[in-house]
N, C-alpha and C. Protein backbone atom coordinates (compact mmCIF):
# COMPACT_ATOMS: atom_id res chain seq x y z
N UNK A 1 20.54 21.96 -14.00
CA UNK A 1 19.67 21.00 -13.36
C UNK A 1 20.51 19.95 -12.64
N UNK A 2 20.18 19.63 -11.46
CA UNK A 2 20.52 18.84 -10.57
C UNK A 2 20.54 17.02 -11.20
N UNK A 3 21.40 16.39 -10.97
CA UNK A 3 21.29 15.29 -11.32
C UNK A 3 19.59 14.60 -10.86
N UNK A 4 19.52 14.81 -9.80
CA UNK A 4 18.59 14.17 -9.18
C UNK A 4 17.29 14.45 -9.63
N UNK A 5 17.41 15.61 -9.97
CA UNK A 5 15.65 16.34 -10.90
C UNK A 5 16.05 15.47 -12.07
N UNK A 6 17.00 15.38 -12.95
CA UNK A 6 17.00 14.83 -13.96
C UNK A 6 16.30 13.68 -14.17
N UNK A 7 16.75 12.33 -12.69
CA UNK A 7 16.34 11.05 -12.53
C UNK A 7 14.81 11.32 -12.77
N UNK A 8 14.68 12.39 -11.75
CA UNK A 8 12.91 12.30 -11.37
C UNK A 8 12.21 12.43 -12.68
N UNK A 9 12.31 13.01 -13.70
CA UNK A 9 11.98 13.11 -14.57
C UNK A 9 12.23 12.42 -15.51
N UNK A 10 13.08 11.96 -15.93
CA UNK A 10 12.98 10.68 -16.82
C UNK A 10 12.59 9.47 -16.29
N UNK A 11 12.49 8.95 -14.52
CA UNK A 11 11.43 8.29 -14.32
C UNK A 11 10.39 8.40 -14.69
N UNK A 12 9.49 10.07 -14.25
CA UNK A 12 8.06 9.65 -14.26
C UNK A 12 8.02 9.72 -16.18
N UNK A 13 8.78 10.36 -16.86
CA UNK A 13 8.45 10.58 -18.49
C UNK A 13 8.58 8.64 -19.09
N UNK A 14 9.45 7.71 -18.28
CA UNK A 14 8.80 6.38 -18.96
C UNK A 14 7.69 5.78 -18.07
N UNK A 15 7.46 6.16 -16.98
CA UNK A 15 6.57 5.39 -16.42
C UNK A 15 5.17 5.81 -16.93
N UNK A 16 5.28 7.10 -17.54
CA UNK A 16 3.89 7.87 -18.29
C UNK A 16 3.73 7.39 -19.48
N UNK A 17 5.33 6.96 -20.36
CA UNK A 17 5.45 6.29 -21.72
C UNK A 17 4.68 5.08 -21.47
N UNK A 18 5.02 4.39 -20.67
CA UNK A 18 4.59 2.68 -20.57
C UNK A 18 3.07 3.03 -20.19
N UNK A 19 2.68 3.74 -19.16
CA UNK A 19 1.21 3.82 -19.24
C UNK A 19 -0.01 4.17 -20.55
N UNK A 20 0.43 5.09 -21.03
CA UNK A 20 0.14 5.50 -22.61
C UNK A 20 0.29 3.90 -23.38
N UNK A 21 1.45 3.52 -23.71
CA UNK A 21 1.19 2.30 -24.02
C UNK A 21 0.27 1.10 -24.29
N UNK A 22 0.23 1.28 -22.45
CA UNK A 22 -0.99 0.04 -22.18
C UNK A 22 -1.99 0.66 -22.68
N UNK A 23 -2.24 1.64 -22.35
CA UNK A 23 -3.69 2.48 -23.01
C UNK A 23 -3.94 2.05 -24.48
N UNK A 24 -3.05 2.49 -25.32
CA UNK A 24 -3.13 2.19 -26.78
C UNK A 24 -3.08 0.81 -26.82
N UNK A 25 -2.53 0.00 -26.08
CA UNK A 25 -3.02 -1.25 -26.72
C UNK A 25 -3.98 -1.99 -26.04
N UNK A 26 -4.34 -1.72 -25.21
CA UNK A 26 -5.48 -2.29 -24.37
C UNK A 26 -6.61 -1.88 -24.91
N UNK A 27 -6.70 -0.78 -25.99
CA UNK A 27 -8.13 -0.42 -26.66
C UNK A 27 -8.80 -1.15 -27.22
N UNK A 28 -7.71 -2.19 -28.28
CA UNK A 28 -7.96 -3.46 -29.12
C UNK A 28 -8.51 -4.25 -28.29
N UNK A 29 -8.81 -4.47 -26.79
CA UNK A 29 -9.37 -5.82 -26.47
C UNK A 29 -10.99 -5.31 -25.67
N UNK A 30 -11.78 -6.28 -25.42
CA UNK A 30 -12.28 -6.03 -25.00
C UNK A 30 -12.44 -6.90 -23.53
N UNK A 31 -13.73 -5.98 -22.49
CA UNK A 31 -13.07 -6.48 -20.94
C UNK A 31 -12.89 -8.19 -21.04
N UNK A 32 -13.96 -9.06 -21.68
CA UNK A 32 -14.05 -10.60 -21.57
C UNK A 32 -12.35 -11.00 -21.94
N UNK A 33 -11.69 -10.47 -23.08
CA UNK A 33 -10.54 -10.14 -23.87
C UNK A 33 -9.33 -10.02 -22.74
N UNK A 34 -9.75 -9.11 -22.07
CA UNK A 34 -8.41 -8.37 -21.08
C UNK A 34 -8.58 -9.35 -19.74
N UNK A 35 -9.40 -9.85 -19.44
CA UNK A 35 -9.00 -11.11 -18.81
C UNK A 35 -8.99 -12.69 -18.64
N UNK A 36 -8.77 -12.84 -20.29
CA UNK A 36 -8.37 -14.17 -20.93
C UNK A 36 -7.22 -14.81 -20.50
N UNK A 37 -6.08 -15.42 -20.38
CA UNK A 37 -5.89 -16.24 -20.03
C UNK A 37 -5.08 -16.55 -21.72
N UNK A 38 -3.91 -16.60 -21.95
CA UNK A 38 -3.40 -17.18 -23.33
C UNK A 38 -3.64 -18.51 -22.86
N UNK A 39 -2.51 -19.06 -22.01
CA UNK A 39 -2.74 -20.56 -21.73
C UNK A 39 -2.27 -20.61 -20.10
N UNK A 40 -2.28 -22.02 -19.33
CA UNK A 40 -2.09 -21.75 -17.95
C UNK A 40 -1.33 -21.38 -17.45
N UNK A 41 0.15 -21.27 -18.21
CA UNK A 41 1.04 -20.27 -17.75
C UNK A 41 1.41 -19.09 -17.55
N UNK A 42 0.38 -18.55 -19.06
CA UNK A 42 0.51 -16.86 -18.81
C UNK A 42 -0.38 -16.47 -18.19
N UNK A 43 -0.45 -14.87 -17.91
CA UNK A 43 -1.27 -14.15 -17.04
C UNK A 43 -2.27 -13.28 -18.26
N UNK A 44 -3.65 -13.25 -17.70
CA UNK A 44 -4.42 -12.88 -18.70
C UNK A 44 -3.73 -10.88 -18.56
N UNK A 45 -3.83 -9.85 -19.68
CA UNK A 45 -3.60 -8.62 -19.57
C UNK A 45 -4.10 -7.71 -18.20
N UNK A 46 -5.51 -8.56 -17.26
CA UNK A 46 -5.81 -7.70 -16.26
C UNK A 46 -5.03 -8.24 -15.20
N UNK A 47 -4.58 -9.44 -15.04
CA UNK A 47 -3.79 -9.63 -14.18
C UNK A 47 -2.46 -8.97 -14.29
N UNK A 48 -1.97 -8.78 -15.01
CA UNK A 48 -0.80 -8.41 -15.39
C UNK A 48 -0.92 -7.07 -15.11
N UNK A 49 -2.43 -5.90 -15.26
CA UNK A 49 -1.93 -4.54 -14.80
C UNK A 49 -2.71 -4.78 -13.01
N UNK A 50 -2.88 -5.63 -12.42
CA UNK A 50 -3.09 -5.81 -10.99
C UNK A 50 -1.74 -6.30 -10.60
N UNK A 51 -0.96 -6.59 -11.41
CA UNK A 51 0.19 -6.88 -10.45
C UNK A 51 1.16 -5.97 -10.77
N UNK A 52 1.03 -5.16 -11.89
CA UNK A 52 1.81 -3.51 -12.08
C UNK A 52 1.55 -2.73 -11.00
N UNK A 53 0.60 -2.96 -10.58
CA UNK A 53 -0.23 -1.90 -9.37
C UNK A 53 0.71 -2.67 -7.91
N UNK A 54 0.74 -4.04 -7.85
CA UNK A 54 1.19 -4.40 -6.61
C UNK A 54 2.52 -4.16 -6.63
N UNK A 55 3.09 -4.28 -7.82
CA UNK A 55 4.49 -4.26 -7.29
C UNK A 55 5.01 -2.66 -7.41
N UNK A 56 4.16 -1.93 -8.04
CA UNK A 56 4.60 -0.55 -8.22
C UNK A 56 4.10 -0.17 -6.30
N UNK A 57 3.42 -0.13 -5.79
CA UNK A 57 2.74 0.11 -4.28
C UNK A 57 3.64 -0.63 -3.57
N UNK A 58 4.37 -1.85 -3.84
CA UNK A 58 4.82 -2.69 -2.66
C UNK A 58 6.60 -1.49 -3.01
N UNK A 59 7.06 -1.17 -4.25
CA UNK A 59 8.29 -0.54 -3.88
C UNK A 59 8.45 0.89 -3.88
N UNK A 60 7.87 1.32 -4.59
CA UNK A 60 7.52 2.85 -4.20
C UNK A 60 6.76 3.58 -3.56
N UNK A 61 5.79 3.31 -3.19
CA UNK A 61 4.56 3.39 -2.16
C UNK A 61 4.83 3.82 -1.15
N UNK A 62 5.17 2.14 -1.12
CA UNK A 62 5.14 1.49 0.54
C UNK A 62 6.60 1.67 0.93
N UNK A 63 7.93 1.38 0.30
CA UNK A 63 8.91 1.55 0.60
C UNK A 63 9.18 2.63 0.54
N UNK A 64 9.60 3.29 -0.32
CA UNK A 64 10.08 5.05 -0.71
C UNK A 64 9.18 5.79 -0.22
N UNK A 65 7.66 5.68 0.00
CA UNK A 65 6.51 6.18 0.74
C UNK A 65 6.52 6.29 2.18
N UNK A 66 7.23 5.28 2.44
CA UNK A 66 7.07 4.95 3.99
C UNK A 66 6.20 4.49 4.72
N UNK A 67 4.90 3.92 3.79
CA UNK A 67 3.87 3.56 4.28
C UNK A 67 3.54 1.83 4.70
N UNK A 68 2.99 1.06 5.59
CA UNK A 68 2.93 -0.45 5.51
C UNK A 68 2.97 -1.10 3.90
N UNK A 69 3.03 -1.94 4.10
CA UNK A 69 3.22 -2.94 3.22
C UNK A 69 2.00 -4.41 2.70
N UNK A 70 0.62 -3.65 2.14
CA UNK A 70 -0.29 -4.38 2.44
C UNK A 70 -0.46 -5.65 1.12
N UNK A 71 0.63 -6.06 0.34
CA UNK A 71 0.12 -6.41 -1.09
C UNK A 71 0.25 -7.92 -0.51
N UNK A 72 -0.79 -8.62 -1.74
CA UNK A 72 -1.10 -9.88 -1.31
C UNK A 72 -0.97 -10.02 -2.62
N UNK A 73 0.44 -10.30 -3.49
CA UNK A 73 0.87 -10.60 -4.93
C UNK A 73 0.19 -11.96 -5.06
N UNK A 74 0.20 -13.26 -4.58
CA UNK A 74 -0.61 -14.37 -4.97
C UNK A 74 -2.33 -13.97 -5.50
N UNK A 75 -3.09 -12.92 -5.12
CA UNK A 75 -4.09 -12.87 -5.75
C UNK A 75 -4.09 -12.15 -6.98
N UNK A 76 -3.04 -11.25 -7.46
CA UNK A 76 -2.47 -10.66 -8.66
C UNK A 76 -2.81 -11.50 -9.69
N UNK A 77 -2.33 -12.56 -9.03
CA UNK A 77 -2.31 -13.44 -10.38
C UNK A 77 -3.35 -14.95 -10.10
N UNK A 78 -4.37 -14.48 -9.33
CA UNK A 78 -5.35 -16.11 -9.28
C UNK A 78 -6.77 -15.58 -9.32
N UNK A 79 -6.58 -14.65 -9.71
CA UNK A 79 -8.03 -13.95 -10.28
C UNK A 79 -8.59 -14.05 -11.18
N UNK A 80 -9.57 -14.77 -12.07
CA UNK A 80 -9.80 -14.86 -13.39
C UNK A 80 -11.17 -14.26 -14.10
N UNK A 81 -11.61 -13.41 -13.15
CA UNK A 81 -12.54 -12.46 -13.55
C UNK A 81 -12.42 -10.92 -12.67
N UNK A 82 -13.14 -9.66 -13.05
CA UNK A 82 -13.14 -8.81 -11.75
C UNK A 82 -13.76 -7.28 -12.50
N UNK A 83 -12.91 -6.49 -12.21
CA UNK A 83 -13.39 -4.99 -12.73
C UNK A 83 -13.68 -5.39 -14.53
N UNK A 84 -13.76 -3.63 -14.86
CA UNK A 84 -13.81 -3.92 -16.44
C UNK A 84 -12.82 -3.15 -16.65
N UNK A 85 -12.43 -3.15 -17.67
CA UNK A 85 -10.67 -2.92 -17.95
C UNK A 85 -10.93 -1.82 -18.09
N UNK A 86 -11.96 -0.64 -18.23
CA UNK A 86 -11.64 0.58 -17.87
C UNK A 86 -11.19 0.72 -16.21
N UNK A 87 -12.02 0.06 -15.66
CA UNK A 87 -11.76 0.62 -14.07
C UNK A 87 -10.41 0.33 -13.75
N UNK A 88 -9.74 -1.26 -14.32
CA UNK A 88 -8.07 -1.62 -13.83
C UNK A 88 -7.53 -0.25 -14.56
N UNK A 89 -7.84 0.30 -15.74
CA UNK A 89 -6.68 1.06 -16.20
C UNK A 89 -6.38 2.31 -15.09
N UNK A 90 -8.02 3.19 -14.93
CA UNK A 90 -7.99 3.93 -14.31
C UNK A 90 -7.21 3.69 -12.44
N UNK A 91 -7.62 2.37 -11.98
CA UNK A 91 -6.75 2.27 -10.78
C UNK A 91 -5.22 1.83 -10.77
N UNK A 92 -4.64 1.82 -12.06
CA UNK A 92 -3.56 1.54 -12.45
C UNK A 92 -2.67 2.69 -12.74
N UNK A 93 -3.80 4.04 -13.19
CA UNK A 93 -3.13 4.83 -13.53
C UNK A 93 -2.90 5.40 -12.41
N UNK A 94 -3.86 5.75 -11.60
CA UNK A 94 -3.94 5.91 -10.24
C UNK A 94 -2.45 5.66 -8.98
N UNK A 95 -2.31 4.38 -9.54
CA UNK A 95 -1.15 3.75 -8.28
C UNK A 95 0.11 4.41 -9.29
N UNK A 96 0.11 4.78 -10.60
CA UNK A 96 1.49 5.07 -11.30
C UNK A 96 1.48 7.00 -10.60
N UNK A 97 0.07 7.09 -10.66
CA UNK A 97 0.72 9.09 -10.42
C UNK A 97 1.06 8.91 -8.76
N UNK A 98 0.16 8.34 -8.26
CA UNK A 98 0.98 8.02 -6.67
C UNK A 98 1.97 7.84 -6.69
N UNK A 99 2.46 6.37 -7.20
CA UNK A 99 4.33 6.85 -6.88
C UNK A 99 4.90 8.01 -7.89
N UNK A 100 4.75 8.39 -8.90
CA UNK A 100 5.22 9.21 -9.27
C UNK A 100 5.37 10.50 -8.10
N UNK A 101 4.17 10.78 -7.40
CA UNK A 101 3.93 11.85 -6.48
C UNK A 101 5.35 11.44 -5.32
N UNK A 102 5.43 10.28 -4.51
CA UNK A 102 6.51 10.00 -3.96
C UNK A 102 7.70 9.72 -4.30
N UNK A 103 8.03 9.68 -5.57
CA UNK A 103 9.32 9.70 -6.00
C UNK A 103 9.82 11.61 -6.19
N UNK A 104 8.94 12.16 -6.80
CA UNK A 104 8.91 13.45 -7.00
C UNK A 104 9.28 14.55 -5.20
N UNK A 105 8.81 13.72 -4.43
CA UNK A 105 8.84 14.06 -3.10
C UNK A 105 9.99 13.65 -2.47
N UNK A 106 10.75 12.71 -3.01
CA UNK A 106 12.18 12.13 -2.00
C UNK A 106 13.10 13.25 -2.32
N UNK A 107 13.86 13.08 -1.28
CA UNK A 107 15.04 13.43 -1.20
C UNK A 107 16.34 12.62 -1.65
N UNK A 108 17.56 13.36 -1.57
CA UNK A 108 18.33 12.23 -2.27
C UNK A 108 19.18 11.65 -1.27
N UNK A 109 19.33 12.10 0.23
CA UNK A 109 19.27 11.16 1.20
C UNK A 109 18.25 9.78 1.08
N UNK A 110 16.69 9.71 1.02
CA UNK A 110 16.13 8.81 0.66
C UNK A 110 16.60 8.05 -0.73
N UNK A 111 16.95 8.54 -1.56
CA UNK A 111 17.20 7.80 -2.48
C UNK A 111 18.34 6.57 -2.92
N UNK A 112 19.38 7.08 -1.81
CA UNK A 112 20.57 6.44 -1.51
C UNK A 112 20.37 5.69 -0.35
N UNK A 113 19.33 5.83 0.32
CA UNK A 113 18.70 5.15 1.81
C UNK A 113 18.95 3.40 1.36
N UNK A 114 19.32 2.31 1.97
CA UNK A 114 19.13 1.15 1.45
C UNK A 114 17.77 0.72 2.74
N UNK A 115 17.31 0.18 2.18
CA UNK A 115 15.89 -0.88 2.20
C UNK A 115 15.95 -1.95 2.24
N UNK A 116 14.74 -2.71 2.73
CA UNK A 116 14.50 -4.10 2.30
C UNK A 116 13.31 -4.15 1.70
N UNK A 117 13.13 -4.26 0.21
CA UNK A 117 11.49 -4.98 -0.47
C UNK A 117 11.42 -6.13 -1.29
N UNK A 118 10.64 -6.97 -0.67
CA UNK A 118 10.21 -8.00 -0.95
C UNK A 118 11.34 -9.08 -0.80
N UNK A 119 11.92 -8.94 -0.28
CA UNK A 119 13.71 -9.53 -0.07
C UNK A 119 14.64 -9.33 0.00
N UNK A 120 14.42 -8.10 -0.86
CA UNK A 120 15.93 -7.48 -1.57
C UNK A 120 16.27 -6.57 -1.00
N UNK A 121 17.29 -6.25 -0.82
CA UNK A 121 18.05 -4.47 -0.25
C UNK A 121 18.38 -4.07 -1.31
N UNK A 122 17.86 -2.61 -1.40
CA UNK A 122 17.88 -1.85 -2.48
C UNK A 122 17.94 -0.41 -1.96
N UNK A 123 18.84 0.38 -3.03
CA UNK A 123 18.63 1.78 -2.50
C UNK A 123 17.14 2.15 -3.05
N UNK A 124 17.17 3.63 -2.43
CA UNK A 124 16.07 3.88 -3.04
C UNK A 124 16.26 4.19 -4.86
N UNK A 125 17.54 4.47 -5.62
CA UNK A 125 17.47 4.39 -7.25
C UNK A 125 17.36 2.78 -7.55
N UNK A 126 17.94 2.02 -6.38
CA UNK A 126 18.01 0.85 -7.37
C UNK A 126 15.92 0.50 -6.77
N UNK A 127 15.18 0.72 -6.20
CA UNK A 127 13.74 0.97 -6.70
C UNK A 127 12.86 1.09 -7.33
N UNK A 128 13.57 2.27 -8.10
CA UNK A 128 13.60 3.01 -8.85
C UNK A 128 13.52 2.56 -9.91
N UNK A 129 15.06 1.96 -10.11
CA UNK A 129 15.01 1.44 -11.61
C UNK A 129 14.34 0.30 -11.44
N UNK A 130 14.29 -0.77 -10.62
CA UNK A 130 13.56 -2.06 -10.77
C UNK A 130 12.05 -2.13 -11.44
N UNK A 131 11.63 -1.03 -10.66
CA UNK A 131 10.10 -0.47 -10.98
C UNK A 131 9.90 -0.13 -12.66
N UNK A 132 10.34 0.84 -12.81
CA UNK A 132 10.80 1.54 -14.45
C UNK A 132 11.06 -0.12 -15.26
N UNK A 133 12.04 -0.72 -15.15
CA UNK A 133 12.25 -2.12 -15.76
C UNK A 133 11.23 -3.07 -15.95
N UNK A 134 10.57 -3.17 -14.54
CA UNK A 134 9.84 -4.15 -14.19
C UNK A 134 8.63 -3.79 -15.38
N UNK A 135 8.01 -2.60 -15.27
CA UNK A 135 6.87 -1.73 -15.75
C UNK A 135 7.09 -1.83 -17.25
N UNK A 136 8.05 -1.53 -17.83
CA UNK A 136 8.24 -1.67 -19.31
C UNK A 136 8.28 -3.13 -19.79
N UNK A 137 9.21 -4.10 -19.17
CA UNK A 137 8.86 -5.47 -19.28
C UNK A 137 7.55 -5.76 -19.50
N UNK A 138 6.81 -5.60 -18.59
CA UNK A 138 5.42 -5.86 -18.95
C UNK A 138 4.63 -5.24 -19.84
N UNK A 139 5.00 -4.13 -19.99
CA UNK A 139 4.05 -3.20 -21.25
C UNK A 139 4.82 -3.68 -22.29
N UNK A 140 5.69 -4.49 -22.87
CA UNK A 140 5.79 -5.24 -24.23
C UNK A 140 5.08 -6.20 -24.37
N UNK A 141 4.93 -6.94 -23.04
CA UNK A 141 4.73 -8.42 -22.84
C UNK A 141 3.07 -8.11 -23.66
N UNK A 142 2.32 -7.06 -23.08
CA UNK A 142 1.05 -6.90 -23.10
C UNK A 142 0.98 -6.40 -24.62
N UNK A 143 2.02 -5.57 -25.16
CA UNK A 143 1.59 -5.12 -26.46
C UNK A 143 2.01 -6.05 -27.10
N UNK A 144 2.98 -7.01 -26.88
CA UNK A 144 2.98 -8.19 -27.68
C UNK A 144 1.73 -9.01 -27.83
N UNK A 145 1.26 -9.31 -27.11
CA UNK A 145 0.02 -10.11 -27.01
C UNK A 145 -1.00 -9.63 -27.30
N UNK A 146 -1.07 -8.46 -27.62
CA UNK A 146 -2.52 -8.08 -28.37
C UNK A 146 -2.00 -7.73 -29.94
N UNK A 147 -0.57 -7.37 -30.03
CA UNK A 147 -0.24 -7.04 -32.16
C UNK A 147 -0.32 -8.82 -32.20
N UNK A 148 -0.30 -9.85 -31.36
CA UNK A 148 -0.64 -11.03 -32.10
C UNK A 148 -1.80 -11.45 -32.22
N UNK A 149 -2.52 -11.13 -30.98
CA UNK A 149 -4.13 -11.67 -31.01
C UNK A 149 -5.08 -10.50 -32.54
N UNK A 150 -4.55 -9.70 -32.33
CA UNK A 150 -5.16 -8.40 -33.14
C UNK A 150 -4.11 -8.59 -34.60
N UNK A 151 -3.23 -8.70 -34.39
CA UNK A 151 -2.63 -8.40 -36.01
C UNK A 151 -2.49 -6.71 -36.28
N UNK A 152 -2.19 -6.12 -35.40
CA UNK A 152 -2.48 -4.66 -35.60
C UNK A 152 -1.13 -3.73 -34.88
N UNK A 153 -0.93 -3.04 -35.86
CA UNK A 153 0.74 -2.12 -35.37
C UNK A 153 -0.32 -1.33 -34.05
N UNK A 154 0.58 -1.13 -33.04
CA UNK A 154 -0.22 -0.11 -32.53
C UNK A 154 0.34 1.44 -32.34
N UNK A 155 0.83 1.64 -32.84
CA UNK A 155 1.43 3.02 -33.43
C UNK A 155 1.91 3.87 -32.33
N UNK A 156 2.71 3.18 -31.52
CA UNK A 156 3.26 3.88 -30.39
C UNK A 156 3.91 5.23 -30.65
N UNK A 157 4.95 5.13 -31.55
CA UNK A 157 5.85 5.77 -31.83
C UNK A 157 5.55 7.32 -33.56
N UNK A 158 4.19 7.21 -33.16
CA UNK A 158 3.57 7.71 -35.08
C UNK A 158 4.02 9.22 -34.65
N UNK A 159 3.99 9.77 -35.99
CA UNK A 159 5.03 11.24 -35.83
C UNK A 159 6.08 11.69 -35.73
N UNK A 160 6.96 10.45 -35.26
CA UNK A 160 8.52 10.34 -34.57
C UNK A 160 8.49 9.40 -35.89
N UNK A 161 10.14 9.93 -36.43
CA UNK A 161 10.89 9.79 -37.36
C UNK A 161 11.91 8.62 -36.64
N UNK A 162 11.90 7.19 -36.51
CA UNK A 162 12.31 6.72 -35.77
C UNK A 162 14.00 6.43 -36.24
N UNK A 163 14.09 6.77 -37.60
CA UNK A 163 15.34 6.58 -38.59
C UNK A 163 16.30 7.64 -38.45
N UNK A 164 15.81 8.63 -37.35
CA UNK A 164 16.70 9.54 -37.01
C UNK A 164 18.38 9.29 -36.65
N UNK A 165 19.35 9.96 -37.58
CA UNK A 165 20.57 9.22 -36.91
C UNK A 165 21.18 10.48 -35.93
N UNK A 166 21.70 10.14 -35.11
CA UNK A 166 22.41 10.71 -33.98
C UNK A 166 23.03 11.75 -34.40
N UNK A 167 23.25 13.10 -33.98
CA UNK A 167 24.23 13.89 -34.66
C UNK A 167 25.81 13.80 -34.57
């Protein structure tokens, strides 16, 4: 296997991990719940997967996609009501198999291509990884905030022997 199939695939296998995630822990809340608001600094959980969606579309999408660049990140986060947290998940999951579909589609000329998003010049891996980073960052942030509001393991990892030592 090609280095590059390798990437592609352990991209989309955490970006599918972190989605699963949110799933399991977003079950514990309900929609009034998922767009609460801890206090005025944080972002309630639906804002937080509306701006998974913008920034996953503004660098893989739209950049590695090749398509315009339509995100308006200030409303990501000044929204304090909207869908019901089934519909964000489902259009969340939505914008993750899309880029997955365009990452799966580059080439590795594109991938080494440097860019400009949102400021930055980036190849297309360093994208890549920002996205993957960015995306997991937030799926703690979110499962943190509901094992505290809830008090509840959410059993990401059940079946897996996590005490496994290395051979």
């Amino acid at each position: 296997m090609k280095w590059i199939q390798s990437f592609k695939e352990n991209t989309k296998y955490r970006m599918q991990e972190s989605v699963g995630m949110i799933e399991k822990s977003l079950v514990h809340f309900t929609d009034e719940e998922t767009w609460q608001k801890p206090n005025s600094e944080l972002n309630s959980m639906a804002n937080l997967l509306l701006h998974l969606s913008g920034n996953i579309r503004q660098y893989i999408i739209s950049s590695l996609g090749e398509v315009p660049d339509s995100r308006a990140r200030d409303l990501e986060f000044s929204q304090d009501q909207g869908e019901t947290k089934e519909v964000l998940i489902n259009e969340f999951k939505a914008t993750v198999d899309e880029a997955i579909n365009v990452i799966e589609n580059c080439s590795e000329v594109q991938l080494l291509q440097k860019r400009e998003v949102q400021g930055f010049e980036l190849d297309g891996l360093g994208i890549i990884l920002h996205v993957v980073e960015h995306l997991s960052y937030h799926t703690g942030q979110i499962a943190f905030w509901i094992k505290y509001c809830k008090e509840k393991d959410l059993n990401f990892f059940d079946g897996h022997d996590l005490n496994t030592l290395n051979p």
